[in-house]
Protein backbone atom coordinates (compact mmCIF):
# COMPACT_ATOMS: atom_id res chain seq x y z
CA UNK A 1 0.00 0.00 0.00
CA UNK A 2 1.67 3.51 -0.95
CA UNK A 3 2.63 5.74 1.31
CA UNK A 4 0.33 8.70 2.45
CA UNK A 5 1.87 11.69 4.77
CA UNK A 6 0.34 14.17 6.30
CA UNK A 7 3.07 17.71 6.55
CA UNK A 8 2.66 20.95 7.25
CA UNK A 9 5.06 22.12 5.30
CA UNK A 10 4.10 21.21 2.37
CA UNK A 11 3.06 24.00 -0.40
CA UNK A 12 5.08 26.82 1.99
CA UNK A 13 5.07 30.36 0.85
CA UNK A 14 5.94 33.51 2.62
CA UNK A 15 8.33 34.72 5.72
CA UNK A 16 9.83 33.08 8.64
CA UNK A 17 8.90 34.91 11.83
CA UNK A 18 10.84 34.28 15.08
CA UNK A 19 8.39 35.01 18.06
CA UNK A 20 8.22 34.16 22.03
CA UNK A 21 4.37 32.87 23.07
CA UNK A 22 5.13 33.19 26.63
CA UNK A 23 6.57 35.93 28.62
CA UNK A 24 5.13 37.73 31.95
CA UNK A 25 5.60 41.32 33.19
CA UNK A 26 5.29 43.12 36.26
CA UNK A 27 1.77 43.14 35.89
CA UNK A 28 2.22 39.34 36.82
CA UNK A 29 5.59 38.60 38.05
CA UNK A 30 7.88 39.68 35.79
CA UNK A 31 10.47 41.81 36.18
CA UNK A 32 9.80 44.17 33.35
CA UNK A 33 7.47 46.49 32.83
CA UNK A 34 5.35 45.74 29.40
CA UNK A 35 7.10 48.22 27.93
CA UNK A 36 10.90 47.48 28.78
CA UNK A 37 10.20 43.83 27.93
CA UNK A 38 8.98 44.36 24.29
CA UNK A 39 11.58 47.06 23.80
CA UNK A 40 14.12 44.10 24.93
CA UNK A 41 12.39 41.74 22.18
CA UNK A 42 12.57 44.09 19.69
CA UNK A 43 16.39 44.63 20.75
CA UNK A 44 16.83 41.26 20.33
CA UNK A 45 15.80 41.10 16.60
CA UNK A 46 12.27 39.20 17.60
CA UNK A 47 9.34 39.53 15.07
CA UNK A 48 6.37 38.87 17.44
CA UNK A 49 5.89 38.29 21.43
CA UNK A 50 2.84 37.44 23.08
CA UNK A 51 2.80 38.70 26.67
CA UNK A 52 0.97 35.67 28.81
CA UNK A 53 0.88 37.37 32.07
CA UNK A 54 -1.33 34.99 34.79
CA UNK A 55 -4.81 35.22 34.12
CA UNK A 56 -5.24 38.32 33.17
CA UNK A 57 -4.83 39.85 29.24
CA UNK A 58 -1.81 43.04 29.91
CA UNK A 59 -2.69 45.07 27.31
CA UNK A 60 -0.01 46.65 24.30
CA UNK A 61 1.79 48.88 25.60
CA UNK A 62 1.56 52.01 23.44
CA UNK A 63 5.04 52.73 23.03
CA UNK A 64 6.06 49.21 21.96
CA UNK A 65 8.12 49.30 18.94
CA UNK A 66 6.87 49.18 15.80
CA UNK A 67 9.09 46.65 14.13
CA UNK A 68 7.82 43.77 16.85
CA UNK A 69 3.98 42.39 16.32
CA UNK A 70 2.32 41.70 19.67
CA UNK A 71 -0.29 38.85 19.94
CA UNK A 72 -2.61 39.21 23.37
CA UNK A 73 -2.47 36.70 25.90
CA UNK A 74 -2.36 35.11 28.96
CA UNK A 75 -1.21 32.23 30.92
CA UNK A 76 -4.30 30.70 32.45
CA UNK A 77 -2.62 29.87 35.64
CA UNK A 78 -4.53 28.98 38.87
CA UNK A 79 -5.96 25.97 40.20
CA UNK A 80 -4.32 23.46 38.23
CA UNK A 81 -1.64 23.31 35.68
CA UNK A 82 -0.92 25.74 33.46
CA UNK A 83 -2.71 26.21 29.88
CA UNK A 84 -1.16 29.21 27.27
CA UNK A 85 -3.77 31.04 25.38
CA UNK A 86 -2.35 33.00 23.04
CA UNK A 87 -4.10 35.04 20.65
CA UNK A 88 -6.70 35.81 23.91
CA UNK A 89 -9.13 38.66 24.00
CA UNK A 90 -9.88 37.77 27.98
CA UNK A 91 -8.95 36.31 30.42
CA UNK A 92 -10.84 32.51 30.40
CA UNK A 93 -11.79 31.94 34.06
CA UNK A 94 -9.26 29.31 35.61
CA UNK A 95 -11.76 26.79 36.46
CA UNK A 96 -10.13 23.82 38.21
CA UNK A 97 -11.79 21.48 35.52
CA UNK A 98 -9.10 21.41 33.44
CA UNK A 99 -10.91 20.16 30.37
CA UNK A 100 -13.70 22.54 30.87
CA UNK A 101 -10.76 25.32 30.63
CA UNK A 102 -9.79 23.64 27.03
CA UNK A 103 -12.79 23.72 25.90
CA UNK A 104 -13.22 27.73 26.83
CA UNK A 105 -10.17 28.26 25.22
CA UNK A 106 -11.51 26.55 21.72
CA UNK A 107 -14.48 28.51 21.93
CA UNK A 108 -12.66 31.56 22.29
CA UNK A 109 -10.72 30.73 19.82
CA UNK A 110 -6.63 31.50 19.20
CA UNK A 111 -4.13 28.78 20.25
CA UNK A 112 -3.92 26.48 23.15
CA UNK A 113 -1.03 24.95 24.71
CA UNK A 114 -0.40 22.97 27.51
CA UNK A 115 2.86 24.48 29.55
CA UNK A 116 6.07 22.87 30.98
CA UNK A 117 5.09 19.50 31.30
CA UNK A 118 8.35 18.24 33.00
CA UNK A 119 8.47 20.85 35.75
CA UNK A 120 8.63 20.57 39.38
CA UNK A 121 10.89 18.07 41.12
CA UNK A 122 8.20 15.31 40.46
CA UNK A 123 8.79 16.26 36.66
CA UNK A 124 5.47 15.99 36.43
CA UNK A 125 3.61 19.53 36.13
CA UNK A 126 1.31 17.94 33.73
CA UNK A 127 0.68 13.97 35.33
CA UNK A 128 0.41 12.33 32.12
CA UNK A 129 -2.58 10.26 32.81
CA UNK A 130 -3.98 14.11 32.52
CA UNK A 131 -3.03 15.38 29.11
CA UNK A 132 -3.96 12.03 27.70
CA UNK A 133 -7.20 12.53 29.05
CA UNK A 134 -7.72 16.30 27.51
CA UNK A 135 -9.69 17.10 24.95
CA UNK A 136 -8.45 17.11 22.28
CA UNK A 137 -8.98 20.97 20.86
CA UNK A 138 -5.49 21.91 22.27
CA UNK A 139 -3.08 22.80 19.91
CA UNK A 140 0.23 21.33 21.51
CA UNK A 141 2.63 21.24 24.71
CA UNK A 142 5.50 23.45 25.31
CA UNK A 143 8.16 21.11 24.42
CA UNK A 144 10.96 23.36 25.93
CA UNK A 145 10.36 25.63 28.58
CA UNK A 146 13.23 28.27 29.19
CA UNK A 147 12.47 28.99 32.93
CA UNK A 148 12.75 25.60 33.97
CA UNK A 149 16.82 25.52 33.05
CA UNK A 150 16.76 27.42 36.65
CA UNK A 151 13.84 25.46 38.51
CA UNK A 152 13.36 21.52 39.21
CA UNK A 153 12.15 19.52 36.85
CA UNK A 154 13.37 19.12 32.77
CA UNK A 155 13.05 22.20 30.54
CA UNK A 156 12.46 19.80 27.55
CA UNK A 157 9.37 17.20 27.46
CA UNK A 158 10.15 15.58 23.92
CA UNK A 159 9.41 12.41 25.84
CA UNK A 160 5.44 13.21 26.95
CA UNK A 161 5.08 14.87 23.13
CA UNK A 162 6.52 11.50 21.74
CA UNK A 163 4.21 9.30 24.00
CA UNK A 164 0.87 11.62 23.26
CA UNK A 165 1.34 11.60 19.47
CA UNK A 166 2.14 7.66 19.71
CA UNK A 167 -1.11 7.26 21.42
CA UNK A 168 -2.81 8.87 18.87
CA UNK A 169 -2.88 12.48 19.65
CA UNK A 170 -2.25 15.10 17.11
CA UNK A 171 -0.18 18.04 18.86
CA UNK A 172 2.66 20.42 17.78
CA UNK A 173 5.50 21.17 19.92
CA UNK A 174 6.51 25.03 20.69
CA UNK A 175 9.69 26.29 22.70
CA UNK A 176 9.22 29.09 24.77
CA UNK A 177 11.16 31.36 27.21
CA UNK A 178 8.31 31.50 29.95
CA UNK A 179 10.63 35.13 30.43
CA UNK A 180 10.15 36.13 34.53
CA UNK A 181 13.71 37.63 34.27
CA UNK A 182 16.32 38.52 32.35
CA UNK A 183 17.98 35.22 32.74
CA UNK A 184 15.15 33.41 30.55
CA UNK A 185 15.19 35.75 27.80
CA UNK A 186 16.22 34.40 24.16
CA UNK A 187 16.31 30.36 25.32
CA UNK A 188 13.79 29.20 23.01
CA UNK A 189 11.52 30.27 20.61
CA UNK A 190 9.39 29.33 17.24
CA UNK A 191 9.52 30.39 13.83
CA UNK A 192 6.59 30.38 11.96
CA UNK A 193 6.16 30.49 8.17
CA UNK A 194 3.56 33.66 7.69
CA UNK A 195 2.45 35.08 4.26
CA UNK A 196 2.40 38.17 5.94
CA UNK A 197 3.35 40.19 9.36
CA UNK A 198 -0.04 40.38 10.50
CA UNK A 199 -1.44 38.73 13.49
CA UNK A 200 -4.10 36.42 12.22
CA UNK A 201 -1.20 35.17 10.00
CA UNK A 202 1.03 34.33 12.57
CA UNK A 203 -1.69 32.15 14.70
CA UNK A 204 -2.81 30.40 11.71
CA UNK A 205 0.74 29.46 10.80
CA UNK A 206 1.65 28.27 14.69
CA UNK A 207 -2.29 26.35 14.73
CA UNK A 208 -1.52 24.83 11.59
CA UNK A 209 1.99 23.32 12.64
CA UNK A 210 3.94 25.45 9.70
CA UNK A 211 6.96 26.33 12.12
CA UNK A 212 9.16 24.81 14.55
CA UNK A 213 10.96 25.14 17.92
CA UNK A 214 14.52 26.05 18.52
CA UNK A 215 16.99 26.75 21.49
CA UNK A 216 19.18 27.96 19.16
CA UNK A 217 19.16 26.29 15.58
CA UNK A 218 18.19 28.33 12.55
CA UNK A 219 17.08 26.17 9.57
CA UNK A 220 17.15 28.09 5.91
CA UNK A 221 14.95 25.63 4.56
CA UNK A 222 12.28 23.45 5.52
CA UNK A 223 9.96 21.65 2.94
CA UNK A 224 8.09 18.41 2.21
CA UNK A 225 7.29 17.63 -1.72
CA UNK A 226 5.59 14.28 -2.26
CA UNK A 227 6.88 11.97 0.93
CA UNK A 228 9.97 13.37 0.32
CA UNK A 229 11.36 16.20 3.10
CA UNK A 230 14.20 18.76 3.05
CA UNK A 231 15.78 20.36 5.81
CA UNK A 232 18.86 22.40 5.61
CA UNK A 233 20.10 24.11 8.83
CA UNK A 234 22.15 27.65 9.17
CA UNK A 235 24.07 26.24 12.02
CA UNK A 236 22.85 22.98 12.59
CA UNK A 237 25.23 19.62 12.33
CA UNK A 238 23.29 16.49 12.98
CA UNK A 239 20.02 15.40 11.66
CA UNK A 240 18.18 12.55 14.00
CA UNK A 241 14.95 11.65 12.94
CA UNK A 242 12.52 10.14 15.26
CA UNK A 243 9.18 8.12 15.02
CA UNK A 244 6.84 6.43 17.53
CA UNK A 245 7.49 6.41 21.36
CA UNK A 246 10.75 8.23 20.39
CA UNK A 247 12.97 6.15 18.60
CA UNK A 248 15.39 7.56 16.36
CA UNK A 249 16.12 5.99 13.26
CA UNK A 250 19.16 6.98 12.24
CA UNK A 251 21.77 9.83 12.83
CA UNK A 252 23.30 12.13 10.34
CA UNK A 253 25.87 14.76 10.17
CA UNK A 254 25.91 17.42 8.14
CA UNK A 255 24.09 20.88 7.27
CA UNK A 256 21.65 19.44 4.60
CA UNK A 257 19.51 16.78 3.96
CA UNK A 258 17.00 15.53 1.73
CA UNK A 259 15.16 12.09 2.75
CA UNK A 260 12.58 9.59 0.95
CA UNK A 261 10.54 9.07 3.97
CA UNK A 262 9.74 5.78 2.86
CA UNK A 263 12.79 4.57 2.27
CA UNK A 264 13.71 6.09 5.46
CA UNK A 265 11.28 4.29 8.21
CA UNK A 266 12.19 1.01 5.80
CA UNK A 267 10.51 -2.33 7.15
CA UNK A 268 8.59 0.28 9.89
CA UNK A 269 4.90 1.62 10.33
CA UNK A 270 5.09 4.36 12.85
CA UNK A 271 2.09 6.79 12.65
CA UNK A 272 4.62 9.87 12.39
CA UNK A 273 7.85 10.91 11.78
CA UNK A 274 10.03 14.34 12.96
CA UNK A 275 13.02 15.37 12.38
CA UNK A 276 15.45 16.78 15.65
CA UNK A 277 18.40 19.31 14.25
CA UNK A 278 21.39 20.10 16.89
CA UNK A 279 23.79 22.16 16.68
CA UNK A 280 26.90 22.93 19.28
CA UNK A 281 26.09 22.85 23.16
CA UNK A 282 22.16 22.99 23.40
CA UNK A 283 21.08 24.55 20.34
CA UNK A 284 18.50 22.32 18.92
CA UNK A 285 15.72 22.60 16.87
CA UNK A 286 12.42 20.42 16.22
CA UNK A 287 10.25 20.32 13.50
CA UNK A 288 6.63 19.07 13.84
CA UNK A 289 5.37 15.81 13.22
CA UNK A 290 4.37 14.35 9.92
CA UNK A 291 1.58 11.77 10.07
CA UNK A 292 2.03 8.50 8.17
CA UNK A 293 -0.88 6.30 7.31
CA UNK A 294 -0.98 3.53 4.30
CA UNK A 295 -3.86 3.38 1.97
C-alpha cells in the first residue's frame, strides 16, 4: 500500500517569523514592565511576542516598537496546571476542571497549549494520565520551557510529546522562554512560516503546525514535496529523525539533507515521523510531526 503523509510544510510560501508565546511582566511577576520587555524583544531582533501574564490579558503597551507584532495573551494559571492562550481577548476563568478550561479556550478561539510538562521536582507539572485525558482541541505542549533551566524539573518534554502523538494524539510542539527575568530571555523560541506580518497570520501558521521550535538552531529551509522532506540548517550539524514512542532511526551529520521518507522508516509503520536538528552545546531545533498512514 503507498505511502500517504500528512506535513505541514508542504506547499510553503511567505516569511519566517521568530516570536516568544510566553513571557510575563510586572503586571504578573515579571520583572519588566510591558514596555521594557517588548523594547528588549525588539532589541533582540524578535518579530512577534505574546505577553501571557497569569490570568489576566496586559494590554499593548503604546510605546512598543513598531518593528515587533504583539499577539494578546495570557497564561491561564490557577488551580491546576498551566494552559497558554495566546491570541486571547480575555482572560478565560481558571476553572479547576481542566478540560472545561480547554474547551473555553476553543471557543474563544486563538491557540492552546499545555505548559512545561516536566516541571517541578516530580517532573510531572502535567501527570500524564492528565493530558492524555484532555480534549483534544489543544493545539500542543510546550516542548521546551526556558524557565525551567533554573527550577526543578526538565526544561524539555520531547518524551510526553513523543508518548501523546504515539497514542494517537495530534499536537505540535513550541519552545518558549516562559521570560520572569532577564535570565530566561532568548532560550527558546518558534519560527513560523507567515504570508504576511499580520497577526491572524502568525496564529494560523503556529495552529496549523507550519513552524518549529529552537533553542538555538536556525534552519534556511524546511519543505516536504511528495513523501519526500528537506531540511537544511544555518548552524545545525546532525540530523536525528525520530518516530513512535521516540525512537530515532538513524543519525546524520551534516548541514543538509534531503530524505525519501519511505525509504527512510524502511521495514517500519510508525504513525509519524520528525526530524530533531542540533547544533553545538544545546542549540537544537524540532520540526513538527508528519503523520504517516498507508492506503
Amino acid at each position: 500500500m503507498p505511502l500517504r503523509i500528512e506535513s505541514p510544510y508542504e506547499n510553503l510560501s511567505g516569511r519566517w517569523l521568530r516570536g516568544n508565546m510566553h513571557a510575563h511582566t510586572t503586571c504578573s511577576d515579571g520583572a519588566r514592565s510591558p514596555s521594557e520587555l517588548v523594547s528588549v524583544y525588539a532589541e533582540m531582533g524578535y518579530d512577534w511576542l505574546c505577553i501571557s501574564d497569569h490570568d489576566l490579558v496586559t494590554p499593548a503597551p503604546p510605546d512598543a516598537p513598531e518593528a515587533l507584532i504583539l499577539l494578546s495573551g495570557n497564561e491561564i494559571t490557577a488551580n491546576g496546571p498551566h494552559i497558554l492562550h495566546v491570541g486571547a481577548e480575555v482572560a478565560v476563568e481558571p476553572s479547576p476542571d481542566r478540560a472545561k478550561v480547554i474547551e473555553e479556550v476553543a471557543k474563544a478561539g486563538g491557540i492552546c497549549v499545555l505548559n512545561h510538562p516536566n516541571w517541578e521536582k516530580h517532573f510531572s507539572h502535567w501527570p500524564q494520565d492528565k493530558l492524555e485525558a484532555m480534549p483534544r482541541k489543544y493545539d500542543g505542549i510546550e516542548i521546551f520551557n526556558g524557565i525551567v533551566i533554573r527550577h526543578e524539573g526538565s526544561p524539555l518534554a520531547t518524551d510526553r510529546w513523543d508518548r501523546l502523538l504515539s497514542k494517537g494524539v495530534r499536537a505540535w510542539g513550541y519552545a518558549n522562554d516562559d521570560t520572569h527575568s532577564d535570565f530566561d530571555l532568548g532560550n527558546g523560541w518558534n519560527r513560523v512560516c507567515c504570508r504576511s506580518r499580520k497577526v491572524e497570520d502568525i496564529l494560523v501558521g503556529l495552529k496549523q503546525g507550519r513552524c518549529y521550535a529552537s533553542t538555538g538552531v536556525e534552519l534556511s529551509s524546511l519543505e516536504t514535496v511528495g513523501t519526500r522532506i528537506r531540511i537544511i540548517a544555518r548552524n545545525g550539524s546532525l540530523c536525528i529523525p525520530v518516530v513512535d514512542w521516540g525512537v530515532e532511526i538513524g543519525r546524520f551529520p551534516g548541514r543538509a539533507w534531503e530524505f525519501e521518507i519511505e525509504k527512510l522508516i524502511g521495514d517500519r509503520r510508525p504513525s509519524y515521523i520528525r526530524f530533531e536538528i542540533h547544533g553545538d552545546g544545546v542549540a537544537s531545533a524540532w520540526t513538527q510531526p508528519i503523520y504517516l498512514s498507508w492506503t
